[in-house]
C-alpha atoms as a PDB file:
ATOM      1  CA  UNK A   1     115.973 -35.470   4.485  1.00  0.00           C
ATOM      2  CA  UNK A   2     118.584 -37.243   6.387  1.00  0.00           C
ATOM      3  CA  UNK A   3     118.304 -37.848   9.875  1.00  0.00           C
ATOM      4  CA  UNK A   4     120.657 -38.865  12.710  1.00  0.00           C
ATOM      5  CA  UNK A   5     120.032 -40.349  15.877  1.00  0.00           C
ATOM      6  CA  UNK A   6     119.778 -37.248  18.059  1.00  0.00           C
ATOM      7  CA  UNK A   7     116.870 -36.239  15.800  1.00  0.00           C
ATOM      8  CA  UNK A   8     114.868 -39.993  16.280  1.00  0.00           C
ATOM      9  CA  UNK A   9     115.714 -39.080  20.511  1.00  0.00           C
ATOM     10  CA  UNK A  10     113.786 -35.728  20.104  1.00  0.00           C
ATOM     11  CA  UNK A  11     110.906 -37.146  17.890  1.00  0.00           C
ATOM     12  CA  UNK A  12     110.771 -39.888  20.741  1.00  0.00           C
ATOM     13  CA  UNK A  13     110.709 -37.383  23.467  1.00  0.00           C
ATOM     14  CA  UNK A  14     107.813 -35.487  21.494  1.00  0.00           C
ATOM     15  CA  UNK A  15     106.128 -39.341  21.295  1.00  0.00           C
ATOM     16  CA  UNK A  16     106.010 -39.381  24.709  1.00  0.00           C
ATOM     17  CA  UNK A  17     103.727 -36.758  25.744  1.00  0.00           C
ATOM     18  CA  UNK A  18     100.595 -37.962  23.547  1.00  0.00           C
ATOM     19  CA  UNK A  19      97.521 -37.004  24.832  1.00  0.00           C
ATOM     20  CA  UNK A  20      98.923 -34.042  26.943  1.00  0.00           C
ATOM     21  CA  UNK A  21      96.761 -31.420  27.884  1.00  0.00           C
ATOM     22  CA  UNK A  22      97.678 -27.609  26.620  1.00  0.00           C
ATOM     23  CA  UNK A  23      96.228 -24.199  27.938  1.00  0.00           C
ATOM     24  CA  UNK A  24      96.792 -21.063  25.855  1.00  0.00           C
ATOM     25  CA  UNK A  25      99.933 -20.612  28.364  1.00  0.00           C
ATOM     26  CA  UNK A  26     101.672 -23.400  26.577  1.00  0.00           C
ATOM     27  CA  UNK A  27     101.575 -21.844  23.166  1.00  0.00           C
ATOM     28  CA  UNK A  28     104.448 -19.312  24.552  1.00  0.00           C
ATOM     29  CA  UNK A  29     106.244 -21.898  26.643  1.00  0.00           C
ATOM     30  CA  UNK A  30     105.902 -25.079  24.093  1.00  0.00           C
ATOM     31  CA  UNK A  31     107.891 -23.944  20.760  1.00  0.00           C
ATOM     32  CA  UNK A  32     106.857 -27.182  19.234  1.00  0.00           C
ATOM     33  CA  UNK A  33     102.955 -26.179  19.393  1.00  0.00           C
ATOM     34  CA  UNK A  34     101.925 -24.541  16.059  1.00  0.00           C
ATOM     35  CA  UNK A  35      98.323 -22.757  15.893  1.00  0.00           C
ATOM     36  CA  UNK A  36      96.468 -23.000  12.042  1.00  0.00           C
ATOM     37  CA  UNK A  37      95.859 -19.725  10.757  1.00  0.00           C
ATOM     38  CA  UNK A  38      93.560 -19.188   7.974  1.00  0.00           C
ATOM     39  CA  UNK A  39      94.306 -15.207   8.340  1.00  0.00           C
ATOM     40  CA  UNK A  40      98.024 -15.649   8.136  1.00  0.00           C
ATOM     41  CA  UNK A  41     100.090 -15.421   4.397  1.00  0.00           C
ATOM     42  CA  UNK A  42     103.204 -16.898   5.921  1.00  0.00           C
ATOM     43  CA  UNK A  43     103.874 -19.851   8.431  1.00  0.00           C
ATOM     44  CA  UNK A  44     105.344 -17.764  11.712  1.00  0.00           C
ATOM     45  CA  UNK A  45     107.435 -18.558  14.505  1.00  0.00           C
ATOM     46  CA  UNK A  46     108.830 -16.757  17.855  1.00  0.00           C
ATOM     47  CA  UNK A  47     112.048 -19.249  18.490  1.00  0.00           C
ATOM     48  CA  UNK A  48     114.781 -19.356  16.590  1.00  0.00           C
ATOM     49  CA  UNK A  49     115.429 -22.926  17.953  1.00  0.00           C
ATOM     50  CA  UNK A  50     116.290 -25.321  15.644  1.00  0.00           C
ATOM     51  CA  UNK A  51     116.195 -23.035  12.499  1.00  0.00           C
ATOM     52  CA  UNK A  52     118.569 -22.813   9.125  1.00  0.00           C
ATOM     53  CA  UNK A  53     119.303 -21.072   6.756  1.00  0.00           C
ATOM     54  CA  UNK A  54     118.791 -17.234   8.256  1.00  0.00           C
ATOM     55  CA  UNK A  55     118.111 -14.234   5.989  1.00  0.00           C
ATOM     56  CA  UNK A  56     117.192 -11.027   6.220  1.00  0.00           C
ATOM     57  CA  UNK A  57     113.796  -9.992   5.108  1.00  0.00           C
ATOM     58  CA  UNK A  58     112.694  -6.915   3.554  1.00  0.00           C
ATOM     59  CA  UNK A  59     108.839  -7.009   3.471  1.00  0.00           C
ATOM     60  CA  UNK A  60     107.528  -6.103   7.149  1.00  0.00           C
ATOM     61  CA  UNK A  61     104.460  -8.479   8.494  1.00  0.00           C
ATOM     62  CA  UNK A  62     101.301  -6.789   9.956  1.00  0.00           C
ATOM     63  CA  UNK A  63     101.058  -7.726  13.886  1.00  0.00           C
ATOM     64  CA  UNK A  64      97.962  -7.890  15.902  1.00  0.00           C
ATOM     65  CA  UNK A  65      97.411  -4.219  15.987  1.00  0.00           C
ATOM     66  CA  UNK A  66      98.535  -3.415  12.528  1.00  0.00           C
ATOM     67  CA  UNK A  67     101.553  -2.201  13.168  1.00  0.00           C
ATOM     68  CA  UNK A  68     104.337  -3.204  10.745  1.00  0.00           C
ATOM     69  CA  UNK A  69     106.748  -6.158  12.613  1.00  0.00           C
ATOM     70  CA  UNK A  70     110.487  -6.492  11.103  1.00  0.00           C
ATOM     71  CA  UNK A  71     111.141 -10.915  10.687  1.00  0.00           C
ATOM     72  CA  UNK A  72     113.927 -13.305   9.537  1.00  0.00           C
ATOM     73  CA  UNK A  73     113.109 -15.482   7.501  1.00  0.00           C
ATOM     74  CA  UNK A  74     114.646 -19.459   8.154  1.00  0.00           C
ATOM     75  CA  UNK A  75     113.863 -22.634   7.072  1.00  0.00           C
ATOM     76  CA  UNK A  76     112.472 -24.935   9.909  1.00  0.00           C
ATOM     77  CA  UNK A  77     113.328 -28.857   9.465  1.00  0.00           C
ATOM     78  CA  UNK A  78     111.013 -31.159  11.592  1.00  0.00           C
ATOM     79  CA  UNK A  79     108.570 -33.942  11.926  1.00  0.00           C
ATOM     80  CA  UNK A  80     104.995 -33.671  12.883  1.00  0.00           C
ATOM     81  CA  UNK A  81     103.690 -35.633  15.654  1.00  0.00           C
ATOM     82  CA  UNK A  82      99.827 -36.472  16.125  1.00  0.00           C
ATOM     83  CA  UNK A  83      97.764 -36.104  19.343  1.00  0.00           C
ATOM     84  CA  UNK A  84      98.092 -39.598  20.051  1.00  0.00           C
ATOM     85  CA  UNK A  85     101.533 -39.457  19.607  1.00  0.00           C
ATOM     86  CA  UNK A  86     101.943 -41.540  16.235  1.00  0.00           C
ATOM     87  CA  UNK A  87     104.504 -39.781  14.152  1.00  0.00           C
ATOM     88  CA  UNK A  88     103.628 -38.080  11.177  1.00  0.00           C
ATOM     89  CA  UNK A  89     104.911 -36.051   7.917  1.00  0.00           C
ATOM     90  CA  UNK A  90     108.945 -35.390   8.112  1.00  0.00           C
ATOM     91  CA  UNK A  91     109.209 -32.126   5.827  1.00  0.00           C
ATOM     92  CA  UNK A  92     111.011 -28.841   5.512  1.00  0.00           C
ATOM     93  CA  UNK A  93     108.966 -25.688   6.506  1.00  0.00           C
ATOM     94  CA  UNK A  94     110.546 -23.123   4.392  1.00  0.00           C
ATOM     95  CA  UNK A  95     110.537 -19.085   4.395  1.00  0.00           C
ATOM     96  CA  UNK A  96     109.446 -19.225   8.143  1.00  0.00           C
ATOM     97  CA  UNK A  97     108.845 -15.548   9.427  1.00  0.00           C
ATOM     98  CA  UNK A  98     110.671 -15.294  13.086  1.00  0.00           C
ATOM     99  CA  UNK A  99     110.032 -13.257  15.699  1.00  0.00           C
ATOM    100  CA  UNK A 100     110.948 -13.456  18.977  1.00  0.00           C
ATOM    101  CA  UNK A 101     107.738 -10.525  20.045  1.00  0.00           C
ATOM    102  CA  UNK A 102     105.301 -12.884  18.351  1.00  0.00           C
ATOM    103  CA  UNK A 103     102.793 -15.084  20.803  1.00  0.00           C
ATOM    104  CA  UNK A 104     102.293 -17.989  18.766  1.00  0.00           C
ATOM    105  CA  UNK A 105     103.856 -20.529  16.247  1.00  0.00           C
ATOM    106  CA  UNK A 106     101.704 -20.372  13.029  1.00  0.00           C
ATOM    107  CA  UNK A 107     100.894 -22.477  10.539  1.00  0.00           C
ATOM    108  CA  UNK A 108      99.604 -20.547   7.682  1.00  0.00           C
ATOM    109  CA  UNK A 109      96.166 -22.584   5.745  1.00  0.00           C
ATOM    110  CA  UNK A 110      96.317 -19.972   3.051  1.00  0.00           C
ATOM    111  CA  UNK A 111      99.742 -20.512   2.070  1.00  0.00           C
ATOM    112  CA  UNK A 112      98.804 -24.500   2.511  1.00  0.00           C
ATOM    113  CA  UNK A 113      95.622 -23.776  -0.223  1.00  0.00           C
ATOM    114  CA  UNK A 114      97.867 -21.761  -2.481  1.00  0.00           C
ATOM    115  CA  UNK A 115     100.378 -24.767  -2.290  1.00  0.00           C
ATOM    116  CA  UNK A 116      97.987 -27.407  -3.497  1.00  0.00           C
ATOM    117  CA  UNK A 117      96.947 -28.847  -0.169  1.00  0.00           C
ATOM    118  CA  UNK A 118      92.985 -29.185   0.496  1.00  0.00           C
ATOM    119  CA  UNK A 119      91.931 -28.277   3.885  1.00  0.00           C
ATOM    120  CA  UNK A 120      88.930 -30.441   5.609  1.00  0.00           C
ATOM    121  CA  UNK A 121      87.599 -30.183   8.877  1.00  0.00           C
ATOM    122  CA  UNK A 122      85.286 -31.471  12.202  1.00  0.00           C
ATOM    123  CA  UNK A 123      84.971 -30.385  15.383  1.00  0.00           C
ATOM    124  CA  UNK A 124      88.478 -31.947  16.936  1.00  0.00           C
ATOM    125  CA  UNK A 125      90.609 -31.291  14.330  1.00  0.00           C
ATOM    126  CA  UNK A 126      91.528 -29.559  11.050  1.00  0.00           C
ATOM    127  CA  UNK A 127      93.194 -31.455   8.660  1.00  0.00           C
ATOM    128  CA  UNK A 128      95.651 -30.628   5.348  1.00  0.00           C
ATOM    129  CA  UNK A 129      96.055 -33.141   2.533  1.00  0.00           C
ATOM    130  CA  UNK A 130      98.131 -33.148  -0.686  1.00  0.00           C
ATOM    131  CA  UNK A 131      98.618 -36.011  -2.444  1.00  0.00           C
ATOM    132  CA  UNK A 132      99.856 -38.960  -0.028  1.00  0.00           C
ATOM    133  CA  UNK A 133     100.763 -36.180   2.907  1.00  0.00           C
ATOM    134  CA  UNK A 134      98.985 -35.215   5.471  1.00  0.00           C
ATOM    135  CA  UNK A 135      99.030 -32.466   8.457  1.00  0.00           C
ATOM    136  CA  UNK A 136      96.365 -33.079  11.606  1.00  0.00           C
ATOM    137  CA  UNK A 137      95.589 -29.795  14.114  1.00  0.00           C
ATOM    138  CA  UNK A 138      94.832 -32.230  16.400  1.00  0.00           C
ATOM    139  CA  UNK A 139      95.327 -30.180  19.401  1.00  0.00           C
ATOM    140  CA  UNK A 140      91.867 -28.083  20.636  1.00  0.00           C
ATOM    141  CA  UNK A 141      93.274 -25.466  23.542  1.00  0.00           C
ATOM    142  CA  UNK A 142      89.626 -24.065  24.608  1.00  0.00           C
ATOM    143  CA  UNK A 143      90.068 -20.161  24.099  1.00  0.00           C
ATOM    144  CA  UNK A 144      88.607 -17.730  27.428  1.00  0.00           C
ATOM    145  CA  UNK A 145      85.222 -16.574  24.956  1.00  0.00           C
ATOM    146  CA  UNK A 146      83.683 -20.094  24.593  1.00  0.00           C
ATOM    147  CA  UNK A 147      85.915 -20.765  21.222  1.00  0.00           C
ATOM    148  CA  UNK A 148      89.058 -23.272  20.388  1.00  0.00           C
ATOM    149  CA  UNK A 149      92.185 -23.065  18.563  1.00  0.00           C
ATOM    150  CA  UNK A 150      93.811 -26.185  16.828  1.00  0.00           C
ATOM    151  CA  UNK A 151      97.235 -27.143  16.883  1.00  0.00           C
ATOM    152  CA  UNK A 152      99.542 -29.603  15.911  1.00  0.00           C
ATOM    153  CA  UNK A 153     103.349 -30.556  17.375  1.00  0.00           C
ATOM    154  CA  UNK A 154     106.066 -29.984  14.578  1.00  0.00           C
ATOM    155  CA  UNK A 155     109.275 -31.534  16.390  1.00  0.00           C
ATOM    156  CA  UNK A 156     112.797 -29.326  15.526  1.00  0.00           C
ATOM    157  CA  UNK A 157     114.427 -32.188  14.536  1.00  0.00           C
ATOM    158  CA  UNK A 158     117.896 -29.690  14.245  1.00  0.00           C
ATOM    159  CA  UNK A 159     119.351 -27.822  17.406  1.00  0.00           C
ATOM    160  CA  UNK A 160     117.218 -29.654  19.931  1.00  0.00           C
ATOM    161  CA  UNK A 161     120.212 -32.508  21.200  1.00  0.00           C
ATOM    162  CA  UNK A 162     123.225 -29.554  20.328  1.00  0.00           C
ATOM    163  CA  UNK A 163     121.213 -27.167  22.577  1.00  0.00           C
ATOM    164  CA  UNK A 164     120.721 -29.903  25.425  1.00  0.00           C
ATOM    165  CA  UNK A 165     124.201 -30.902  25.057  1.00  0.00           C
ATOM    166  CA  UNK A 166     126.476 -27.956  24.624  1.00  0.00           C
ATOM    167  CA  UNK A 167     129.221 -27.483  26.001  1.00  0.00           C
ATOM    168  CA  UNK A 168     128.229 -24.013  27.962  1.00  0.00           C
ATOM    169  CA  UNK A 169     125.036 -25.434  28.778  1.00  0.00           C
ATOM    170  CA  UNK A 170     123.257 -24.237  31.885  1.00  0.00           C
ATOM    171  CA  UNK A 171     121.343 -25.972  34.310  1.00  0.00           C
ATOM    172  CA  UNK A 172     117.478 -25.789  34.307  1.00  0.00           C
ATOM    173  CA  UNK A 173     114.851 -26.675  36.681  1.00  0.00           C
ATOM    174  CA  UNK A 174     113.045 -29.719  36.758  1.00  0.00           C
ATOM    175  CA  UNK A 175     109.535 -27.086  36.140  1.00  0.00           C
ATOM    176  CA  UNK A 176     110.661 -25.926  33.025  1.00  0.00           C
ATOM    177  CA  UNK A 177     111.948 -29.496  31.999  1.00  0.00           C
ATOM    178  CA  UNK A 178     108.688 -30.917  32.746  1.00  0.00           C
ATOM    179  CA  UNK A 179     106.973 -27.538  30.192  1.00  0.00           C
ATOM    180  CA  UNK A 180     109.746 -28.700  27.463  1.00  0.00           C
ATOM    181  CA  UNK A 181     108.745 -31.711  27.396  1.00  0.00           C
ATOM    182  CA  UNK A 182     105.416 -31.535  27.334  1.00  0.00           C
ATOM    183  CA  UNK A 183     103.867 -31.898  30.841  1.00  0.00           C
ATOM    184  CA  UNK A 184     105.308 -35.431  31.916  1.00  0.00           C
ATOM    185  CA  UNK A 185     105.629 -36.717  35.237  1.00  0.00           C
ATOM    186  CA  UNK A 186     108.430 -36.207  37.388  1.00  0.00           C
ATOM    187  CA  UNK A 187     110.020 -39.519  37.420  1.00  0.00           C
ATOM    188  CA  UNK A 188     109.671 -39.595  33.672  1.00  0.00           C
ATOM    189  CA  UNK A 189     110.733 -36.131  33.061  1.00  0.00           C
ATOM    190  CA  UNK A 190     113.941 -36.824  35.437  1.00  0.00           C
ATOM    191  CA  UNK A 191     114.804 -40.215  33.228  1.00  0.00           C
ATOM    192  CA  UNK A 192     114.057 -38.249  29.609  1.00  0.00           C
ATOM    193  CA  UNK A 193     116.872 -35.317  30.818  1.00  0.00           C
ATOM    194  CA  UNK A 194     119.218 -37.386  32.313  1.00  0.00           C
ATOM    195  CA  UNK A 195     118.769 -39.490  28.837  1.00  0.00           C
ATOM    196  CA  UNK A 196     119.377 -36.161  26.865  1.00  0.00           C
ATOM    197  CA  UNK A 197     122.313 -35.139  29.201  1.00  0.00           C
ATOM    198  CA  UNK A 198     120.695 -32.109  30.427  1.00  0.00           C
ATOM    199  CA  UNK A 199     121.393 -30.721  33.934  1.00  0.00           C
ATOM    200  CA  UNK A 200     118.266 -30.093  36.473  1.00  0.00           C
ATOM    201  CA  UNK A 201     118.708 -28.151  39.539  1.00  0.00           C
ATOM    202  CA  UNK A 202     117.911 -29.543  43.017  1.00  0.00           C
ATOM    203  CA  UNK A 203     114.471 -29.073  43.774  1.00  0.00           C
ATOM    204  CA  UNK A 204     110.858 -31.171  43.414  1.00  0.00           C
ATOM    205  CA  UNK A 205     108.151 -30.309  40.781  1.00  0.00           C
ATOM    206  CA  UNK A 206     105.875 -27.978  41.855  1.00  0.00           C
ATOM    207  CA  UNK A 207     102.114 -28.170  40.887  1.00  0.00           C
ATOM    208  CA  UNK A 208     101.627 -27.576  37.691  1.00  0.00           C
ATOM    209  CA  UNK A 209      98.234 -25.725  36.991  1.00  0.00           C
ATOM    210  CA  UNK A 210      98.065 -26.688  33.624  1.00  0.00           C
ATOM    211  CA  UNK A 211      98.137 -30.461  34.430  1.00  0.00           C
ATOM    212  CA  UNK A 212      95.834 -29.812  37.650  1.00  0.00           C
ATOM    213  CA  UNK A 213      93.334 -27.921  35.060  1.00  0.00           C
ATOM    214  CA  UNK A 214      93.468 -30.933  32.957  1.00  0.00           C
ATOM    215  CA  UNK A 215      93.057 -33.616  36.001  1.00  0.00           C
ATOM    216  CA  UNK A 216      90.008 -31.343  37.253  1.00  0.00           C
ATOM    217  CA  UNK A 217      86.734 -32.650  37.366  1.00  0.00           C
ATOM    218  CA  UNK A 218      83.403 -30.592  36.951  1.00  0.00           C
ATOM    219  CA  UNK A 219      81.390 -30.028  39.809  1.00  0.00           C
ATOM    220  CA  UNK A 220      78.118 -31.954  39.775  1.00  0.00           C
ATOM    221  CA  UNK A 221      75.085 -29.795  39.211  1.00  0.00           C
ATOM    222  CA  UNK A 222      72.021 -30.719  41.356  1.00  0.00           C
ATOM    223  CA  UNK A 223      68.727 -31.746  39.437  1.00  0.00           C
ATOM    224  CA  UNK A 224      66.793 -30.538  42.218  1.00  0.00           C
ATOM    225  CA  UNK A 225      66.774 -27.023  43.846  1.00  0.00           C
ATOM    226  CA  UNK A 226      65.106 -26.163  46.504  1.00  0.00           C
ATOM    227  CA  UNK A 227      65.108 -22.573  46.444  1.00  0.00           C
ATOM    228  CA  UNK A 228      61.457 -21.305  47.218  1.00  0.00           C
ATOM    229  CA  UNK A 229      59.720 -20.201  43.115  1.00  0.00           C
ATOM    230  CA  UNK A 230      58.558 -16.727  42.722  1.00  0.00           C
ATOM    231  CA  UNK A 231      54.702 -15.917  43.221  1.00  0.00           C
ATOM    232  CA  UNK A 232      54.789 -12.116  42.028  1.00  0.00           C
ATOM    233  CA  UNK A 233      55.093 -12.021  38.329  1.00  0.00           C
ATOM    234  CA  UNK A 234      57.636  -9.877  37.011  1.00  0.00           C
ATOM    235  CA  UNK A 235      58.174  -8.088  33.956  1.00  0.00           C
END
């Protein structure tokens, strides 16, 4: 796959935010965050950002409830990126189910099997191998019921620079700049748009809770109570 030097900007933008924290918020906000889905037949996607190749599909997808969902279906070119920011498998996602009601980005592990990869796992990650390839769900976002999903970062390598850059463009704040790119500081998220010519509106960054979530440090528990113990047994 041929790339150009807008595309190696965009993978370097996604470089730059290794190690960033993400809260179930981010899977709506973040269209480069794909969940694994071992339920799933087809990888799934709600953007239409940096997609070819559009069609029209026929065959309706079950959504959460079970209610039949019309998609497109596009092909997705991209790169993945790992947690720690190291750049991974460059590769076409193809017959990628869009739409714009869905939650998530999905990666489907079934389709992966039925394609020849073998899936492996531990506790921090999921990873797909075929051959010399390799995908890691690197990313654990801690779910509200105790549980954890795992994610990886698939940068759009199309559409990414001709969205930033277009001619009709509109401004954005520096909050949703600092989302996009995932959850850099200001100064740094200032220097990355004004690298990708995009246009912030006047205004500082607000607190982010997702970064203040991630900064956050447990309270410490006492070893010692002193709380007087019960002397009438109870049932």
């Amino acid at each position: 796959m041929k790339r150009s030097a807008s595309d190696d900007d965009v993978c370097r933008n996604e470089v730059a935010a290794a190690h960033t924290y993400y809260g179930m918020s981010d899977l709506k906000e973040n269209d480069v965050l794909f969940v694994a889905d071992s339920g799933a037949t087809s990888h799934t996607t709600y953007s239409y950002r940096g997609t070819i190749n559009k069609r029209e599909n026929d065959v309706e997808c079950l959504g959460a409830t079970g209610e039949g969902i019309k998609t497109s279906l596009v092909d997705l070119p991209g790169q993945f990126i790992e947690e720690d920011g190291q750049l991974g498998l460059e590769t076409l996602l193809t017959d990628v189910h869009v739409n714009e009601t869905y939650n998530f980005n999905l990666l489907s592990l079934t389709r992966l099997i039925m394609n020849g990869w073998e899936i492996s796992g531990r506790k921090d990650c999921i990873i797909a191998t075929k051959g010399d390839m390799m995908i890691k769900f690197d990313i654990v976002i801690k779910t509200a019921s105790g549980g954890a999903l795992f994610a990886c970062r698939f940068c759009r390598t199309e559409g990414d620079i001709a969205a930033a850059n277009a001619d009709d463009r509109k401004k954005i704040s520096v909050q949703k700049a600092h989302e996009m790119f995932g959850h850099l500081s200001e100064d740094i998220t200032r220097n990355t748009a004004r690298a990708l010519g995009m246009e912030l509106t006047r205004g500082a960054l607000k607190t982010c809770i997702s970064c203040a979530e991630a900064k956050a440090k447990q309270k410490n528990v006492p070893k010692k109570t002193y709380t007087p113990k019960c002397t009438i047994p109870g049932p």
